[in-house]
C-alpha atoms as a PDB file:
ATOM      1  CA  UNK A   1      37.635 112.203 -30.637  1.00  0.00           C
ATOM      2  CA  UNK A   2      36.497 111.138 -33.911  1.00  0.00           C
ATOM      3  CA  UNK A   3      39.458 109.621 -36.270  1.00  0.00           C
ATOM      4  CA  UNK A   4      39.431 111.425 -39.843  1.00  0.00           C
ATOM      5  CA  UNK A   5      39.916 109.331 -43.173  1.00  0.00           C
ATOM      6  CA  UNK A   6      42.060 111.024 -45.377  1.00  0.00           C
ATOM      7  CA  UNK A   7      41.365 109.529 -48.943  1.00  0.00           C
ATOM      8  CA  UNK A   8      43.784 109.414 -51.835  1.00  0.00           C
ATOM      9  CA  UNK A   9      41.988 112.203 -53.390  1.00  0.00           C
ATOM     10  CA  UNK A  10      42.337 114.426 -50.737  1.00  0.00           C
ATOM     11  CA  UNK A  11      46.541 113.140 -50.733  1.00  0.00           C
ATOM     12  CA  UNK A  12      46.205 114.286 -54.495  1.00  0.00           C
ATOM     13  CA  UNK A  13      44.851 117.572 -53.592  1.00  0.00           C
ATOM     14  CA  UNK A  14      46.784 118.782 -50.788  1.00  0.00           C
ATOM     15  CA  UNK A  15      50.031 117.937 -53.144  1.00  0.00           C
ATOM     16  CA  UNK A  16      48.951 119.832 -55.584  1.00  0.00           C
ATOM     17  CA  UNK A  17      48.088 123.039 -53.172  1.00  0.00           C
ATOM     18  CA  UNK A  18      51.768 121.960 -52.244  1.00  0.00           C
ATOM     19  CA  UNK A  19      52.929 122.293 -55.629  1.00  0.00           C
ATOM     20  CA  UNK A  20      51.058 125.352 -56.763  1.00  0.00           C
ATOM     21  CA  UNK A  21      52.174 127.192 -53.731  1.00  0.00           C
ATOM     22  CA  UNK A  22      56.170 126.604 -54.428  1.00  0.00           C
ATOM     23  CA  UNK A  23      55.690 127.469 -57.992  1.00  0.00           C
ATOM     24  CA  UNK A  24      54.016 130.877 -56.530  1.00  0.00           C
ATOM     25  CA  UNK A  25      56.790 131.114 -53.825  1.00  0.00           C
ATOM     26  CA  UNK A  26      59.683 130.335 -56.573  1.00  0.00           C
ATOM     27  CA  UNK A  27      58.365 133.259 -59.136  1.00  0.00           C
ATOM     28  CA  UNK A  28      57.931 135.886 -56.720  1.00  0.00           C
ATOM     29  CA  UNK A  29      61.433 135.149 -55.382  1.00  0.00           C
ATOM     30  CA  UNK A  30      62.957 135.388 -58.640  1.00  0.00           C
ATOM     31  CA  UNK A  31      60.570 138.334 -59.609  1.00  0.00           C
ATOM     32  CA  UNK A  32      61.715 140.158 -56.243  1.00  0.00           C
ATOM     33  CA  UNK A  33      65.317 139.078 -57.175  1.00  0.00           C
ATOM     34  CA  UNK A  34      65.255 140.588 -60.919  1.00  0.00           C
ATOM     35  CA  UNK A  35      63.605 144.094 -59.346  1.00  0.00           C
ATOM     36  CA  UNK A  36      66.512 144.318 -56.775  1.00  0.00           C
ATOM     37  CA  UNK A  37      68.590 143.822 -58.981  1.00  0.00           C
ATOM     38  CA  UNK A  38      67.049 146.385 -61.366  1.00  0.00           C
ATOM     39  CA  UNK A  39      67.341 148.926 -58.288  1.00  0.00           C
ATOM     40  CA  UNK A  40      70.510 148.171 -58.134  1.00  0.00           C
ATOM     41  CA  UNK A  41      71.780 148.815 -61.412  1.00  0.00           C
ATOM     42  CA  UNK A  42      69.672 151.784 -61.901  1.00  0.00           C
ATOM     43  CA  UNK A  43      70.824 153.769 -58.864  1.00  0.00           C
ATOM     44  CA  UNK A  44      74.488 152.574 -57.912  1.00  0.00           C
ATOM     45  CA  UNK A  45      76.811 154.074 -60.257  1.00  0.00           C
ATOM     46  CA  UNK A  46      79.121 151.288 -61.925  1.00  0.00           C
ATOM     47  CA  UNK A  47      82.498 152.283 -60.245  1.00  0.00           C
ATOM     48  CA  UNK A  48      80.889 150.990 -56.373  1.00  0.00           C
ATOM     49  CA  UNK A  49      79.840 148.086 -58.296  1.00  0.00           C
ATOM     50  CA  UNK A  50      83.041 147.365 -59.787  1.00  0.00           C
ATOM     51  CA  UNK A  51      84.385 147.994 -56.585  1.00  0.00           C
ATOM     52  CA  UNK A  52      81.588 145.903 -54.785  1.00  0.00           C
ATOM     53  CA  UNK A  53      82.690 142.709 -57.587  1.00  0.00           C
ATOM     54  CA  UNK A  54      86.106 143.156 -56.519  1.00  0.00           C
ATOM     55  CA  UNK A  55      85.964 142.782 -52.833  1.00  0.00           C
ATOM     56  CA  UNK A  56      83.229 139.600 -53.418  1.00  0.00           C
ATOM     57  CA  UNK A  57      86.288 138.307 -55.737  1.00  0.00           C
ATOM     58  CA  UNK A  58      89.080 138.860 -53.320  1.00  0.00           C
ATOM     59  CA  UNK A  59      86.955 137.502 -50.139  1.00  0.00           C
ATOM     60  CA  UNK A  60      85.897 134.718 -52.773  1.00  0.00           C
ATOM     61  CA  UNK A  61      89.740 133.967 -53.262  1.00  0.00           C
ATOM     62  CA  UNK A  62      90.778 134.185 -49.642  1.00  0.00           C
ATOM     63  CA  UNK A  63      88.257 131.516 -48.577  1.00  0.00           C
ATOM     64  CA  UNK A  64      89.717 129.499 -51.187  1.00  0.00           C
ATOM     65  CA  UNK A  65      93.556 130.098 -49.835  1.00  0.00           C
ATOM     66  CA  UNK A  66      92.093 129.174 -46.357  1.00  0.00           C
ATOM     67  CA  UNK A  67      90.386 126.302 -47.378  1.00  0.00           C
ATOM     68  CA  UNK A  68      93.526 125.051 -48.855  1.00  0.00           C
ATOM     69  CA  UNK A  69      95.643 125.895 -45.631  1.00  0.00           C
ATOM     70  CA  UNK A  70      93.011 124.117 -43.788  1.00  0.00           C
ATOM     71  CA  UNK A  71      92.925 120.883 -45.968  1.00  0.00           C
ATOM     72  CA  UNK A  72      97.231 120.714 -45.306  1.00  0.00           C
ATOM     73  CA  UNK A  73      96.749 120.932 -41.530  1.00  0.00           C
ATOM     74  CA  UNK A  74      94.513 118.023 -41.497  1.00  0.00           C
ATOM     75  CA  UNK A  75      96.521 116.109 -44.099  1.00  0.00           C
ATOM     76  CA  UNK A  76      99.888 116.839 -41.680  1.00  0.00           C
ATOM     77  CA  UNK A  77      98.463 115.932 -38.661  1.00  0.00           C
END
């Protein structure tokens, strides 16, 4: 087995693949985000959306009531 030099230029390379390839991977997330979204907003009429905001709010709300609950059992034991 031969051993294989890497050199700083090849570093400088590779973490700039590195760094092209998020950028890529961050855009098309974002881009595939905004055309769900779009989808979304398009199709679902606004009262199951309403309705869908609602629920996220009350399960949002009960998470916080049980993380509060939780924090006083520790505290009292």
């Amino acid at each position: 087995m031969e051993a294989v030099l890497i050199t700083p230029e090849d570093i400088s390379v590779i973490a700039e693949s590195i760094a092209i390839y998020t950028f890529c991977a961050i855009f098309a997330a974002l881009f595939l985000i905004s055309a769900i979204r779009f989808v979304f907003i398009l199709f679902v009429p606004n009262s199951e959306i309403d309705e869908l905001i609602q629920k996220r709010n009350d399960l949002i709300s009960e998470i916080a009531r049980l993380q509060d609950k939780k924090i006083k059992l520790l505290e009292s034991e």
